[in-house]
Protein backbone atom coordinates (compact mmCIF):
# COMPACT_ATOMS: atom_id res chain seq x y z
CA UNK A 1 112.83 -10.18 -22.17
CA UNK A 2 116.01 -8.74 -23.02
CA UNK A 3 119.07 -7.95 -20.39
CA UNK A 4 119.80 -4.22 -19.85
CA UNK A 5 123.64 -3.47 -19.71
CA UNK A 6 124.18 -1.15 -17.77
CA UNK A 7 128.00 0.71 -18.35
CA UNK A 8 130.49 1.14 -15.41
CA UNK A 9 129.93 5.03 -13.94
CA UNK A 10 132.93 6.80 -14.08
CA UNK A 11 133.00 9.65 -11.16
CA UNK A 12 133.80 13.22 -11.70
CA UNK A 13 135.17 15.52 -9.24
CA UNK A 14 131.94 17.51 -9.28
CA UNK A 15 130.80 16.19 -6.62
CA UNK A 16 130.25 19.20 -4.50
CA UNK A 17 127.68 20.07 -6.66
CA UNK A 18 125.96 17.10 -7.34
CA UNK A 19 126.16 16.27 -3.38
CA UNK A 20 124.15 20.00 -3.06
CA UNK A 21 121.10 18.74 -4.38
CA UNK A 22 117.91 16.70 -2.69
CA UNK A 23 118.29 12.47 -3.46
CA UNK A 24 114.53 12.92 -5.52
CA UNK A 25 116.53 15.77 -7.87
CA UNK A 26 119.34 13.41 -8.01
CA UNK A 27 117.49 10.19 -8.83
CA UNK A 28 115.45 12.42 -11.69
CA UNK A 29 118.57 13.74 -13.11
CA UNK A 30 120.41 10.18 -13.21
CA UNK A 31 117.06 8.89 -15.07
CA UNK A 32 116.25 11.30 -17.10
CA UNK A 33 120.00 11.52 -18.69
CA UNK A 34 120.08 7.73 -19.03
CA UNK A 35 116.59 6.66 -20.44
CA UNK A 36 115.12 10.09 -22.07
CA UNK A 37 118.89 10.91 -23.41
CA UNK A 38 118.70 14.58 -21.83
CA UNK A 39 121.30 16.59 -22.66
CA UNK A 40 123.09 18.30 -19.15
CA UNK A 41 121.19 22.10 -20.36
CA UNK A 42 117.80 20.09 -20.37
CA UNK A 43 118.49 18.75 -17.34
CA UNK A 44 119.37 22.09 -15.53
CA UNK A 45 116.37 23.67 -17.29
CA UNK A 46 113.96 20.80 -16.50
CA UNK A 47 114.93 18.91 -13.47
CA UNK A 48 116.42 21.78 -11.73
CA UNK A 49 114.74 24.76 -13.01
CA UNK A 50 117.87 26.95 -13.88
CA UNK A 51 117.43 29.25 -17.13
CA UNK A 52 120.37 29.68 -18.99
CA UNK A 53 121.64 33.09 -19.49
CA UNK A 54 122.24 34.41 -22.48
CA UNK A 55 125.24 36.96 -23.03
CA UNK A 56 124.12 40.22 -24.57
């Protein structure tokens, strides 16, 4: 079995926002960017059910 690396996180100063979420959104977020490669507009659309808006 191979080793997983794992790279250092490097914090943002968005935490406010991440902080405003439930830990179970969190945790689905963190996994699904680092093992299904979502991009952050996936993740709002599928983790946190936010539609983007589209200017008209």
């Amino acid at each position: 079995m191979s080793e997983m690396v794992i790279p250092k996180l490097e914090p943002k100063s968005r935490s406010r926002e991440y902080n405003s979420y439930k830990e179970h959104l969190r945790d689905k977020i963190v996994y699904e960017y680092l093992f299904n490669s979502e991009s952050h507009r996936s993740l709002d659309e599928l983790v946190l059910g936010k539609r983007q808006i589209l200017p008209t």
